[in-house]
N, C-alpha and C. Protein backbone atom coordinates (compact mmCIF):
# COMPACT_ATOMS: atom_id res chain seq x y z
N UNK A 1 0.83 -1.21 0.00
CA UNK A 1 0.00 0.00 0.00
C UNK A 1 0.87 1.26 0.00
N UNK A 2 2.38 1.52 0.57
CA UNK A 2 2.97 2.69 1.25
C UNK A 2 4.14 2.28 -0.05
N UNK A 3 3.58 2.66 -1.44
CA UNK A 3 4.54 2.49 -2.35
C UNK A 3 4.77 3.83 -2.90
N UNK A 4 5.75 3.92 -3.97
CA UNK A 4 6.64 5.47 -4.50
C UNK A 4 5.02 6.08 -4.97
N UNK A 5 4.54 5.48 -5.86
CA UNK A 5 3.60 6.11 -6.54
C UNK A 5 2.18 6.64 -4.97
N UNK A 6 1.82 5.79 -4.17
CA UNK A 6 0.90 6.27 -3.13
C UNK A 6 1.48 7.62 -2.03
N UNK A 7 3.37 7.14 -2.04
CA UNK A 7 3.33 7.88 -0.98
C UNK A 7 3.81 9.63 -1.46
N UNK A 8 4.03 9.02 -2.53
CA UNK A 8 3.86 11.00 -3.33
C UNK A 8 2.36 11.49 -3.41
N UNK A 9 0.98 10.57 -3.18
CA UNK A 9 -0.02 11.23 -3.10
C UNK A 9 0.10 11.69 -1.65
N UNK A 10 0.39 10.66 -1.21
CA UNK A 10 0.10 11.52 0.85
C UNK A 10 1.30 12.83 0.83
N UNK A 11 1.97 13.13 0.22
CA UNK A 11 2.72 13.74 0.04
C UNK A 11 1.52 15.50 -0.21
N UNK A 12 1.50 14.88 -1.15
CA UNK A 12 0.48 16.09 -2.09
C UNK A 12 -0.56 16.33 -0.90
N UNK A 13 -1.06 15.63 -0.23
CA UNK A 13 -1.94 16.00 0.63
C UNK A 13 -1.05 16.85 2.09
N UNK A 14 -0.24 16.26 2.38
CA UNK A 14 0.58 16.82 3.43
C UNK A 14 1.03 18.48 3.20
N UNK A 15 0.95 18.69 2.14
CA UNK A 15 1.71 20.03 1.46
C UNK A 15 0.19 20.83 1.62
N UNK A 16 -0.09 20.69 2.05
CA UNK A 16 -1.79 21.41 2.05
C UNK A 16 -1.26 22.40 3.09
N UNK A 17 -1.06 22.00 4.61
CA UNK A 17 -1.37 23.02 4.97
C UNK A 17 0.16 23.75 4.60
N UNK A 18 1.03 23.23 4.34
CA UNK A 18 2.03 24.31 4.38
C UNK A 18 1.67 24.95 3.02
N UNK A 19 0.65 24.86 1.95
CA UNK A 19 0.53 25.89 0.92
C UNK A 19 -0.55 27.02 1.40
N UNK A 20 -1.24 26.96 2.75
CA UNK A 20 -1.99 27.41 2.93
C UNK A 20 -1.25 28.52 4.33
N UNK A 21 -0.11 27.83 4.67
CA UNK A 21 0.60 29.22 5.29
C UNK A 21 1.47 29.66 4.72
N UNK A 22 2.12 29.45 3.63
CA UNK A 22 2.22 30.27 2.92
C UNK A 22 1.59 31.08 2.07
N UNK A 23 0.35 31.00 1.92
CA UNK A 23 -0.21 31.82 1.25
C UNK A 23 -0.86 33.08 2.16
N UNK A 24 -0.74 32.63 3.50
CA UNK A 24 -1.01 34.03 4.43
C UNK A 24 -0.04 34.97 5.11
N UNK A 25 1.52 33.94 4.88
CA UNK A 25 2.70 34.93 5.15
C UNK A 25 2.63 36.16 4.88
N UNK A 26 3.16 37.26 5.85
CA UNK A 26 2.87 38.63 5.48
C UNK A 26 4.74 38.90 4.78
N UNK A 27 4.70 38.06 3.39
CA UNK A 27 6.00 38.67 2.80
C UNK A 27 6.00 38.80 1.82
N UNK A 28 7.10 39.68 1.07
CA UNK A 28 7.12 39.94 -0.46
C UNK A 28 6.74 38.37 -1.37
N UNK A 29 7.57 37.69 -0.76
CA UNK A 29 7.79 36.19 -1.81
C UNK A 29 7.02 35.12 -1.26
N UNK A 30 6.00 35.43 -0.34
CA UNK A 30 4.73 34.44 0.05
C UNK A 30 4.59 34.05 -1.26
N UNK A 31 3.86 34.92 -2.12
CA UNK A 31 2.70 34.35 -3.23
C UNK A 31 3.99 33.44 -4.41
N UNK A 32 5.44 33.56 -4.46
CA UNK A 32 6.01 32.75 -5.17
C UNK A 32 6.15 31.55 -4.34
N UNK A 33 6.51 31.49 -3.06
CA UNK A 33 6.63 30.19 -2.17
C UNK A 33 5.29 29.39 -2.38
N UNK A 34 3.72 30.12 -2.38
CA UNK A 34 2.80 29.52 -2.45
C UNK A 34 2.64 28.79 -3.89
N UNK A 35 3.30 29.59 -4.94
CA UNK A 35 2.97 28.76 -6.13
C UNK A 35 3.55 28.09 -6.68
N UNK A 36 4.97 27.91 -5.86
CA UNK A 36 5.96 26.54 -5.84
C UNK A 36 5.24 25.72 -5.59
N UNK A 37 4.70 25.58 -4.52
CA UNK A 37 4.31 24.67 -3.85
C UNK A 37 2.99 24.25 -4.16
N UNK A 38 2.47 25.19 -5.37
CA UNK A 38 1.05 24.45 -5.89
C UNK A 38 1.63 23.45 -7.01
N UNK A 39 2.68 23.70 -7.59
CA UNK A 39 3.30 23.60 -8.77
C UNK A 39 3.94 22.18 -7.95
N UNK A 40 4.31 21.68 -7.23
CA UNK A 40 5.11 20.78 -6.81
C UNK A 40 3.99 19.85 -6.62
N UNK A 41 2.75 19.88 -5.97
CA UNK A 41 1.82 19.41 -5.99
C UNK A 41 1.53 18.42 -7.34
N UNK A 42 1.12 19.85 -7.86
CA UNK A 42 0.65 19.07 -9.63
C UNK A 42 1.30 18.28 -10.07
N UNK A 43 2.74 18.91 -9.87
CA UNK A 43 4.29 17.54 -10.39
C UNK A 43 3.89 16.29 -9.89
N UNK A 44 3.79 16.18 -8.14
CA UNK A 44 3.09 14.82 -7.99
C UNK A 44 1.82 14.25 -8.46
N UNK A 45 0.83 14.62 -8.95
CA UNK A 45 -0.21 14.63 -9.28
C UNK A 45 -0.08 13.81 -10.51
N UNK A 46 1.03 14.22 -11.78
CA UNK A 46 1.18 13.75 -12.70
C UNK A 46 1.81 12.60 -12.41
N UNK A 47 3.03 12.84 -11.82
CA UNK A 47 4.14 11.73 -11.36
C UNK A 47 3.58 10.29 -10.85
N UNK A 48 2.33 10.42 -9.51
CA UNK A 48 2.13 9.25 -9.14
C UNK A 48 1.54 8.35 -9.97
N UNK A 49 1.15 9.37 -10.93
CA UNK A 49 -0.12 8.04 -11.74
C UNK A 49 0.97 7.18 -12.64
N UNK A 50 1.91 8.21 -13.16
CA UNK A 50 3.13 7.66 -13.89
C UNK A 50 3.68 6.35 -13.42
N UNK A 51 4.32 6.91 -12.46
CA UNK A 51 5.04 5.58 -11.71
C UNK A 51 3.87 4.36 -11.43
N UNK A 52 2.77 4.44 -10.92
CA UNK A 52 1.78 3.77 -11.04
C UNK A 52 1.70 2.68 -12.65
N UNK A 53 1.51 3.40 -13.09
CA UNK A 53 1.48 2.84 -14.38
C UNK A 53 2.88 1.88 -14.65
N UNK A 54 4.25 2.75 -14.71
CA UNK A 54 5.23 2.32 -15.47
C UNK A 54 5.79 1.36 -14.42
N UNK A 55 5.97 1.43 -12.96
CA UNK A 55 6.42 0.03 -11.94
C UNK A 55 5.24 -0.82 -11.94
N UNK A 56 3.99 -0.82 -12.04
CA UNK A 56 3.06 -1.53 -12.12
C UNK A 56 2.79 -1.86 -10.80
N UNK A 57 2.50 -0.72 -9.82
CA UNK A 57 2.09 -0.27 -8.29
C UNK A 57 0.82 0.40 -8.27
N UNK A 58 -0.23 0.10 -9.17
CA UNK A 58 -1.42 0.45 -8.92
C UNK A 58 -2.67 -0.54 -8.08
N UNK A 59 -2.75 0.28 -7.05
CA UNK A 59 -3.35 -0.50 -6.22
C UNK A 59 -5.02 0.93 -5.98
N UNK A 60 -5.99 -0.62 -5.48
CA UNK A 60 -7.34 0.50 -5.23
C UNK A 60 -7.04 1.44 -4.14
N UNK A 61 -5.97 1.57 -3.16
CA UNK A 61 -6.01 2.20 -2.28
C UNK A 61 -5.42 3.73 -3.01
N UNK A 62 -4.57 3.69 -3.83
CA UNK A 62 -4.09 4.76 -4.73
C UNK A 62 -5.17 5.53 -5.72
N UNK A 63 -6.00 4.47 -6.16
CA UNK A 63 -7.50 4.73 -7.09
C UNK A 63 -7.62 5.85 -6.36
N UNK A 64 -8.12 5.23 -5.14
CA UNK A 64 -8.89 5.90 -4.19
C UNK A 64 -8.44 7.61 -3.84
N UNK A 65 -7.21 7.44 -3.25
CA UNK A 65 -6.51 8.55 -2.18
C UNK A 65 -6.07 9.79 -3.32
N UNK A 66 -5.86 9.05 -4.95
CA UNK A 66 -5.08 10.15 -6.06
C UNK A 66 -6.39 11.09 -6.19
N UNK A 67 -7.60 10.79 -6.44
CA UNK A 67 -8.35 12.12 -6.81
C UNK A 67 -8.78 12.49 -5.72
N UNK A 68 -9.09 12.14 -4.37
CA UNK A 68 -9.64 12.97 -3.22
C UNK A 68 -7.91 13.96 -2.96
N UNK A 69 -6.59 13.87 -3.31
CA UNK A 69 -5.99 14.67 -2.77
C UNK A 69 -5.68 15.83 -3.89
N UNK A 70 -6.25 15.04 -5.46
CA UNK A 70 -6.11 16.53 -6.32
C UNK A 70 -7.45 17.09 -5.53
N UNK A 71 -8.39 17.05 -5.32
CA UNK A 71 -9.74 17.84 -4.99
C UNK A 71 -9.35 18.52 -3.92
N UNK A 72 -8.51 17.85 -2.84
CA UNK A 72 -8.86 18.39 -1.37
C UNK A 72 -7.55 19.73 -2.07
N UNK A 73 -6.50 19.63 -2.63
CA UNK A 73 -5.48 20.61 -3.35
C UNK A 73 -6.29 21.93 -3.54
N UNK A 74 -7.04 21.47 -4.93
CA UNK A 74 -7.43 22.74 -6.29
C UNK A 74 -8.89 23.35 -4.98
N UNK A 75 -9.32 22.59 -4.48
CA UNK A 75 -10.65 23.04 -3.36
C UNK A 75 -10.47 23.99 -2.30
N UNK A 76 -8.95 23.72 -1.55
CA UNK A 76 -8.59 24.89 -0.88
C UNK A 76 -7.87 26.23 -1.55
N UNK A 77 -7.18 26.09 -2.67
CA UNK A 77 -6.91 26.83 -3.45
C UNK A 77 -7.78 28.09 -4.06
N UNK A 78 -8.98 27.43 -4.32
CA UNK A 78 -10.07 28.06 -5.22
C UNK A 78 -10.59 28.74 -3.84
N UNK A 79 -10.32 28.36 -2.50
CA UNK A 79 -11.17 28.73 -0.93
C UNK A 79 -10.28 30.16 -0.76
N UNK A 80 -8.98 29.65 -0.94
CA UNK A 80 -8.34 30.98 -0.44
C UNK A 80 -8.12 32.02 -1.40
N UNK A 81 -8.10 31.68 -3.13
CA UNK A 81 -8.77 32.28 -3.60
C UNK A 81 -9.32 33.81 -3.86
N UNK A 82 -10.44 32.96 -2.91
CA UNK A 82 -11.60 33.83 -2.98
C UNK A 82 -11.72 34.97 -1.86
N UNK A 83 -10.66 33.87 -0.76
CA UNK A 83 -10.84 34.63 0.74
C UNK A 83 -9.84 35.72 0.11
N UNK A 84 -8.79 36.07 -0.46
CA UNK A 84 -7.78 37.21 -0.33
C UNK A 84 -9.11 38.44 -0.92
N UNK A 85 -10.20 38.31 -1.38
CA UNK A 85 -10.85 39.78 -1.69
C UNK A 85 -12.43 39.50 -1.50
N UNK A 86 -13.19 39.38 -0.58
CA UNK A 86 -14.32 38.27 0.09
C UNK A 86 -15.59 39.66 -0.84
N UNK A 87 -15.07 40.80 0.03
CA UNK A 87 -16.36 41.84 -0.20
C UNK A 87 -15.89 42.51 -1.71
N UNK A 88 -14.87 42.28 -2.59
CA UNK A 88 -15.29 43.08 -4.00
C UNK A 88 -15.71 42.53 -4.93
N UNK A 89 -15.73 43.45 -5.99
CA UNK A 89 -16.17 43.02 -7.32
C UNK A 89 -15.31 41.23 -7.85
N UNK A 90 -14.28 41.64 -7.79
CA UNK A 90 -13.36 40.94 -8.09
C UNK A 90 -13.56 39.15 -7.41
N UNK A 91 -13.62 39.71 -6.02
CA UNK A 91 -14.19 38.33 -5.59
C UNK A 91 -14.94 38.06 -5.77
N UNK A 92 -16.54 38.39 -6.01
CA UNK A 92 -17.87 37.75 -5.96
C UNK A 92 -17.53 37.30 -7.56
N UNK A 93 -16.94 37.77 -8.79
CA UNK A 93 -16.97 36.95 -9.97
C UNK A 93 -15.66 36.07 -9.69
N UNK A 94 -15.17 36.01 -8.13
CA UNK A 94 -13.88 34.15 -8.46
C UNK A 94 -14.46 33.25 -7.79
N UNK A 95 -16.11 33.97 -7.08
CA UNK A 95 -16.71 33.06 -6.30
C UNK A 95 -17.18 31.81 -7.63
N UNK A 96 -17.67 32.76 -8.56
CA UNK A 96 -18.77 32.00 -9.18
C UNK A 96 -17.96 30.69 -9.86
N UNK A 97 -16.80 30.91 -10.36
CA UNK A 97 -15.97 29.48 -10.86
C UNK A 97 -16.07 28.47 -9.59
N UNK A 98 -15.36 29.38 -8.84
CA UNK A 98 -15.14 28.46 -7.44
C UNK A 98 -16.16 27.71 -6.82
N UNK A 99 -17.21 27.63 -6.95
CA UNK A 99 -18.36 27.24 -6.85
C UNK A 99 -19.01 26.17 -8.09
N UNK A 100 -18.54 26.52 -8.79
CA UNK A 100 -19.15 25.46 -9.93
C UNK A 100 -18.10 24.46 -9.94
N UNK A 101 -16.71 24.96 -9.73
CA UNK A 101 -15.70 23.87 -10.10
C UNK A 101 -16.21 22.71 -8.85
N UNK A 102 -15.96 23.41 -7.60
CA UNK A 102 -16.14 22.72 -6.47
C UNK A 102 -17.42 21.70 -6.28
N UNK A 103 -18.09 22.20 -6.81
CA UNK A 103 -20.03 21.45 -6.83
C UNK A 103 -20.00 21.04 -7.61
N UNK A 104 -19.31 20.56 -9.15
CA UNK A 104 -19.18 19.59 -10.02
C UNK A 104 -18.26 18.46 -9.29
N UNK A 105 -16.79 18.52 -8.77
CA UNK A 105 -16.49 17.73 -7.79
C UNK A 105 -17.31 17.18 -6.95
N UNK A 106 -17.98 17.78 -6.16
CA UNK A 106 -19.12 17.38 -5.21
C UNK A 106 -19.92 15.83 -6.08
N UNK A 107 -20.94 16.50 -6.84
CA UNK A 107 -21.92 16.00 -7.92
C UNK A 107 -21.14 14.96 -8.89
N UNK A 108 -19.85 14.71 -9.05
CA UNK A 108 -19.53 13.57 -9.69
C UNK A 108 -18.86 12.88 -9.04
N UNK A 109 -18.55 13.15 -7.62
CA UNK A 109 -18.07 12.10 -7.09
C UNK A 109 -18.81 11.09 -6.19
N UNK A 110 -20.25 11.99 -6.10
CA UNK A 110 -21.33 10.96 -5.84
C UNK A 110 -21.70 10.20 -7.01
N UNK A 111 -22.06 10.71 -7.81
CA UNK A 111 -22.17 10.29 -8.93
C UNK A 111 -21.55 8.69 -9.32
N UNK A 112 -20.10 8.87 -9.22
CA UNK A 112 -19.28 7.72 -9.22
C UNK A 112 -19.49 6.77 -7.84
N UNK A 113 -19.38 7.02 -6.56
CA UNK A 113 -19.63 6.05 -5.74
C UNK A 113 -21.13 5.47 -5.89
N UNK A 114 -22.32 6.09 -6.59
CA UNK A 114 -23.82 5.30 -6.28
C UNK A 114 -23.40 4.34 -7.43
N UNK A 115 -22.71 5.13 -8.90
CA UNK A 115 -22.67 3.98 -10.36
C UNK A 115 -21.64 2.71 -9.50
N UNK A 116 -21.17 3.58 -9.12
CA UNK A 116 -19.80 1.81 -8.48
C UNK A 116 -20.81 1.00 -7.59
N UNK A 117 -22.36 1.53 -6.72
CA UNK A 117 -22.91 0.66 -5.80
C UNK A 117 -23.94 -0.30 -7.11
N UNK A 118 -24.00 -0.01 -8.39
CA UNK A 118 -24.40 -0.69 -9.48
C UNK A 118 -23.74 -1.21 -10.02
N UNK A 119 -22.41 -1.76 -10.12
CA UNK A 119 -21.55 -2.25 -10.66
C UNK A 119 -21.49 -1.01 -12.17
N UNK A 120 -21.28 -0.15 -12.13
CA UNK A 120 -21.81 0.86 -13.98
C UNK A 120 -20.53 1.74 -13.67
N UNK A 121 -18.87 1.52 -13.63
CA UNK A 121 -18.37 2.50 -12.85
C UNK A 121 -17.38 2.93 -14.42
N UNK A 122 -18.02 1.83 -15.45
CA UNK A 122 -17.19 2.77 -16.55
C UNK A 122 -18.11 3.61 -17.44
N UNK A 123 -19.62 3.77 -16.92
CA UNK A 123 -19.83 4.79 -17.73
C UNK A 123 -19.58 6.62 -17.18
N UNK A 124 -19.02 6.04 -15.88
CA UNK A 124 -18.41 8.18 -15.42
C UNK A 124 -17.04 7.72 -15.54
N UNK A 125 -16.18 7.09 -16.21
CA UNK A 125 -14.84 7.00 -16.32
C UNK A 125 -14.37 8.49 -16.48
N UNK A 126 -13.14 8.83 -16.29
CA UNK A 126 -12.55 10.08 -16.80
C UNK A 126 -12.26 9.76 -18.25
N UNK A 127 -12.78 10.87 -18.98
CA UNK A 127 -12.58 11.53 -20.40
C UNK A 127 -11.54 12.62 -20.77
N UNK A 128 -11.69 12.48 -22.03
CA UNK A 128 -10.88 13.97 -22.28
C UNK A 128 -10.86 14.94 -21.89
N UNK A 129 -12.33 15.16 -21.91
CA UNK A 129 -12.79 16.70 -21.63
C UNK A 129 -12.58 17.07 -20.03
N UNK A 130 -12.32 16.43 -19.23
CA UNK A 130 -12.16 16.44 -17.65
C UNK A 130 -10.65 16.26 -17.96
N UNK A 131 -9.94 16.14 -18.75
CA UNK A 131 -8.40 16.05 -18.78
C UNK A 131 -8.08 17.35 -19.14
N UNK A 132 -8.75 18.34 -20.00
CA UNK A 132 -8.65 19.45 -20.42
C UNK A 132 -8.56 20.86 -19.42
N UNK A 133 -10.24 20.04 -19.32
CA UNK A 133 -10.35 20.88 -18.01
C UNK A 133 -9.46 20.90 -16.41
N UNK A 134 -8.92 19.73 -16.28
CA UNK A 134 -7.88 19.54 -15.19
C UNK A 134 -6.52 20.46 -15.70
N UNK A 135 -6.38 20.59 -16.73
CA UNK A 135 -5.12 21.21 -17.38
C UNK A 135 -5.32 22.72 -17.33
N UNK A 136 -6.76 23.27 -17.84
CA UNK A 136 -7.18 24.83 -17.66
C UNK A 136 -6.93 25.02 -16.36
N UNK A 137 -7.47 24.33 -15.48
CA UNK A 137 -7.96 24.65 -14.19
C UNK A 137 -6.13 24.68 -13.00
N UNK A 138 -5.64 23.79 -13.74
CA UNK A 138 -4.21 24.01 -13.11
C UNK A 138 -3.30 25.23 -13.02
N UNK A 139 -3.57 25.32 -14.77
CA UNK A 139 -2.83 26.73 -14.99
C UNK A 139 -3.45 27.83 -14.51
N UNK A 140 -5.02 27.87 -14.51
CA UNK A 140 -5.33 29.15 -13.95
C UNK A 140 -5.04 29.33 -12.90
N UNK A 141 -5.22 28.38 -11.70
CA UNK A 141 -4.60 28.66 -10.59
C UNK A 141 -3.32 28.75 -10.42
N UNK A 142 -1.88 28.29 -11.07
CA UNK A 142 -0.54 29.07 -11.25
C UNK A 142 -1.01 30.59 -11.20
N UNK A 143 -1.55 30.84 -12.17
CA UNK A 143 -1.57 31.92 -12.43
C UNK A 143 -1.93 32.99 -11.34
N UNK A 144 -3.40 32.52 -10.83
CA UNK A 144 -3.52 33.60 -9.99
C UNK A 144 -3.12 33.55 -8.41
N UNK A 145 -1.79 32.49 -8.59
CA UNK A 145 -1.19 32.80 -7.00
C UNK A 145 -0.40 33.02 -7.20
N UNK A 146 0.61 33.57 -8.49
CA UNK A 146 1.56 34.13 -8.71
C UNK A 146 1.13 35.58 -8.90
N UNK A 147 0.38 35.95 -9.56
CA UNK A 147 -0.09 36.97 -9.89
C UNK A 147 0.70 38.08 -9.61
N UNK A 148 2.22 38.25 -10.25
CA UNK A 148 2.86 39.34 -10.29
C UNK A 148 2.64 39.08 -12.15
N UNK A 149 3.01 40.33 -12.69
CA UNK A 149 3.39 40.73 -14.31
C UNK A 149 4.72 39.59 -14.56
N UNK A 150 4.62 38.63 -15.83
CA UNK A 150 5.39 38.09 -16.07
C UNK A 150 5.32 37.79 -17.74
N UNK A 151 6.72 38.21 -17.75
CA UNK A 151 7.05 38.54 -19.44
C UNK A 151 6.03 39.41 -20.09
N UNK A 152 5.38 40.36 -19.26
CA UNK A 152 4.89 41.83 -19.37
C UNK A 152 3.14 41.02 -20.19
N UNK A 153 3.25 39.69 -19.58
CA UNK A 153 1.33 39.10 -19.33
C UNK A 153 0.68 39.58 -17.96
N UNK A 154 -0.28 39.84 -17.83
CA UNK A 154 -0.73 40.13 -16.42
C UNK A 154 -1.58 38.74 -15.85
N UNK A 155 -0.59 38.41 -15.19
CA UNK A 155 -0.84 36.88 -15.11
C UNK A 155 -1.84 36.66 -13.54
N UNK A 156 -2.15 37.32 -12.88
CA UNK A 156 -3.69 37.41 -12.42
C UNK A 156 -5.13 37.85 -13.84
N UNK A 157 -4.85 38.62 -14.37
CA UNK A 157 -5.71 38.72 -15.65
C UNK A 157 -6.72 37.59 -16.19
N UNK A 158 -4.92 36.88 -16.80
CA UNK A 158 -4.90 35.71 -17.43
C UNK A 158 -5.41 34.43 -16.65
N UNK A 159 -4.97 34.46 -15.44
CA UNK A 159 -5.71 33.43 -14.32
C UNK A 159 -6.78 33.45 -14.47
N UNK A 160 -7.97 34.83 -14.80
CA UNK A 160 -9.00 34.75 -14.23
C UNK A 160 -9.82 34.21 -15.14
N UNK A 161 -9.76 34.88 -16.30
CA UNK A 161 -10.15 34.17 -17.68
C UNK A 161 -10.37 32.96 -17.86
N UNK A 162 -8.77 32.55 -17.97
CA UNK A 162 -8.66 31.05 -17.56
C UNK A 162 -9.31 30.17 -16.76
N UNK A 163 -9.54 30.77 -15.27
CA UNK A 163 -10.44 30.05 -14.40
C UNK A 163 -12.24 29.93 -15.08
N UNK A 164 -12.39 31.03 -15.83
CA UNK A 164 -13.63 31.09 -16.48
C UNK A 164 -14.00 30.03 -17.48
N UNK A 165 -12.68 29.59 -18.53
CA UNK A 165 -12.56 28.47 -19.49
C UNK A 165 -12.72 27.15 -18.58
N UNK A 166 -12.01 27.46 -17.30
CA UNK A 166 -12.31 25.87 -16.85
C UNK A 166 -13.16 25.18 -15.82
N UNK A 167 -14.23 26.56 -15.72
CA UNK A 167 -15.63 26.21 -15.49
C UNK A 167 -16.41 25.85 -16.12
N UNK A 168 -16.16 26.13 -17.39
CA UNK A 168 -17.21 25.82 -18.36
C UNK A 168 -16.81 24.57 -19.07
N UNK A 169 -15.38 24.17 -18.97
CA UNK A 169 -14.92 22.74 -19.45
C UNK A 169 -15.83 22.15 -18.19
N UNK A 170 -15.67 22.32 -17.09
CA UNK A 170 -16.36 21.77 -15.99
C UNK A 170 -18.06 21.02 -16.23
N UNK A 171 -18.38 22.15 -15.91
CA UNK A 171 -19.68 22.68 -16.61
C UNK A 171 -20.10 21.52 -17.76
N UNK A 172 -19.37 21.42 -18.66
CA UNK A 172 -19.19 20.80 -20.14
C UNK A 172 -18.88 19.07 -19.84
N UNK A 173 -18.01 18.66 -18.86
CA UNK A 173 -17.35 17.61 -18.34
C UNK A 173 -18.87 16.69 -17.57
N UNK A 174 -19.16 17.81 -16.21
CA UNK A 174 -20.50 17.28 -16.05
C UNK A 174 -21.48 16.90 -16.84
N UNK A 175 -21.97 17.39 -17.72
CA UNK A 175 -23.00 17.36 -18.53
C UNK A 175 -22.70 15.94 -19.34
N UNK A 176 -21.33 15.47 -19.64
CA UNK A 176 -20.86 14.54 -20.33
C UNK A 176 -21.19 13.43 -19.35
N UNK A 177 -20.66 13.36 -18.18
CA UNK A 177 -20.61 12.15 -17.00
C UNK A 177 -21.80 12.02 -16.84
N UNK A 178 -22.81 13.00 -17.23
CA UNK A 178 -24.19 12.74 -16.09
C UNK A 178 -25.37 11.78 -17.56
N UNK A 179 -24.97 12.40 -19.11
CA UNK A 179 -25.28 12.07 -20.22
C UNK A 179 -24.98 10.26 -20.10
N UNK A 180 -23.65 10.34 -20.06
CA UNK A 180 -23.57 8.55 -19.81
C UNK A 180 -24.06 8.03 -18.96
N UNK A 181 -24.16 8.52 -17.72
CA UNK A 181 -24.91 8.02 -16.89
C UNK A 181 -26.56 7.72 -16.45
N UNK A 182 -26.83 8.79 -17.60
CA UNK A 182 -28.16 8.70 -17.87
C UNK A 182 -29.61 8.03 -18.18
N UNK A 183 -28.84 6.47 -18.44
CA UNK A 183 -29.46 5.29 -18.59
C UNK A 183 -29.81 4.45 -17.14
N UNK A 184 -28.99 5.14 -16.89
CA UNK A 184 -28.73 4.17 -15.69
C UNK A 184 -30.00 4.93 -14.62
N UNK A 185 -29.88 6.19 -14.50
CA UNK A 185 -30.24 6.91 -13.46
C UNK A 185 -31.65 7.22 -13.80
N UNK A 186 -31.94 6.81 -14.85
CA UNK A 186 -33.46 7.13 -15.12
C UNK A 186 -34.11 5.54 -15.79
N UNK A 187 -33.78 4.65 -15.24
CA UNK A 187 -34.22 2.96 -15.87
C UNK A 187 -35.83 2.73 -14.89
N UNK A 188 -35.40 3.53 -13.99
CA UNK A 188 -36.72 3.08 -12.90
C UNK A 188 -36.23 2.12 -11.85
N UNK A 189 -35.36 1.75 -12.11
CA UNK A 189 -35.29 0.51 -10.86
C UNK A 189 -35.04 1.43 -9.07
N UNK A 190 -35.77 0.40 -8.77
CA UNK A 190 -35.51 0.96 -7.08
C UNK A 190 -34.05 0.91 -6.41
N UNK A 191 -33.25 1.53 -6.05
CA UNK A 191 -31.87 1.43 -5.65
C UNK A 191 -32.23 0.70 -4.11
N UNK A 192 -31.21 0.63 -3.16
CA UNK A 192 -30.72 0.46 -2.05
C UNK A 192 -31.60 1.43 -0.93
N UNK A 193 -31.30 2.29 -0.91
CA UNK A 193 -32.22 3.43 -0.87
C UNK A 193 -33.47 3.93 -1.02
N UNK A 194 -34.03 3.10 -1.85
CA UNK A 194 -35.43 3.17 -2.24
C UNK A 194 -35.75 4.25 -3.06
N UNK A 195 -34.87 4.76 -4.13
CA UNK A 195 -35.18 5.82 -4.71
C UNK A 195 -35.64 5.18 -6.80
């Protein structure tokens, strides 16, 4: 279970709170320390599945722990966010991504545990379009925790935009998972639950 590829996810999860005091340090180079350290994250993010794959160390406990620690990552990210400007303009439109990204997480990861209590767990498989959107949604957040001028881009700007593209990949991603799943969830049969 405590192999290269799992223990770079507990890794990624461990780095939580130290990305989250650094992001409240009162110093010039907080917001670059913080976006090292989002950036080191993602590195593992990519890395474990890699090694997973290429030593052939994929185990369900890794299934499991790799996407609850990208979520619990990009979820506090998108939290603090929002917290650096709560009452302006500015914040109430990083609420609205932050909120859809987060409540599509929510909504497909139930989604996936009721299809897995049906044995149906490859019709919400991950797709492209949730690969896309994992890729928008990465960079926008680089972006807006660096958010100094770089190579004369205004790379909070560009974050925000960006965060806008990868709500709507979101947005777009759901609509796809819930489409396949759609047979399933409307057949009539009585679940566990009685629904």
């Amino acid at each position: 279970m405590f192999n290269i590829p799992n223990s770079l996810t507990l890794l990624r999860i461990g780095l939580i709170p130290v990305f989250v005091l650094f992001f409240y340090l009162p110093f010039a180079w907080s917001h670059i320390a913080t976006t090292l350290v989002f950036a080191l994250a993602a590195v593992t993010d990519w890395l474990d599945g890699y090694l997973a794959r290429r030593l052939g160390e994929t185990s369900a406990f890794g299934a499991f722990l790799d996407p609850v620690a990208d979520k619990l990552m990009v979820a506090t990210a998108l939290v603090l966010l929002v917290d650096r400007n709560p009452t302006t303009y500015h914040g109430v439109l990083m609420a609205l991504p932050a909120a859809i990204i987060v409540g599509r997480e929510i909504t497909i990861s139930a989604l996936r545990e009721w299809m897995a209590e049906l044995g149906a767990t490859r019709k919400v498989a991950v797709n492209y379009i949730g690969k896309i959107k994992t890729t928008a949604q990465m960079v926008a957040l680089l972006l807006l925790l660096y958010r100094e001028p770089l190579w004369g881009i205004d790379t909070a700007l560009a974050g925000f935009y960006l965060l806008y593209v990868a709500a709507l990949l979101t947005l777009w991603s759901m609509t796809v998972y819930l489409m396949a799943a759609w047979p399933v969830l409307s057949d009539g049969k009585k679940t566990r639950h009685g629904t």
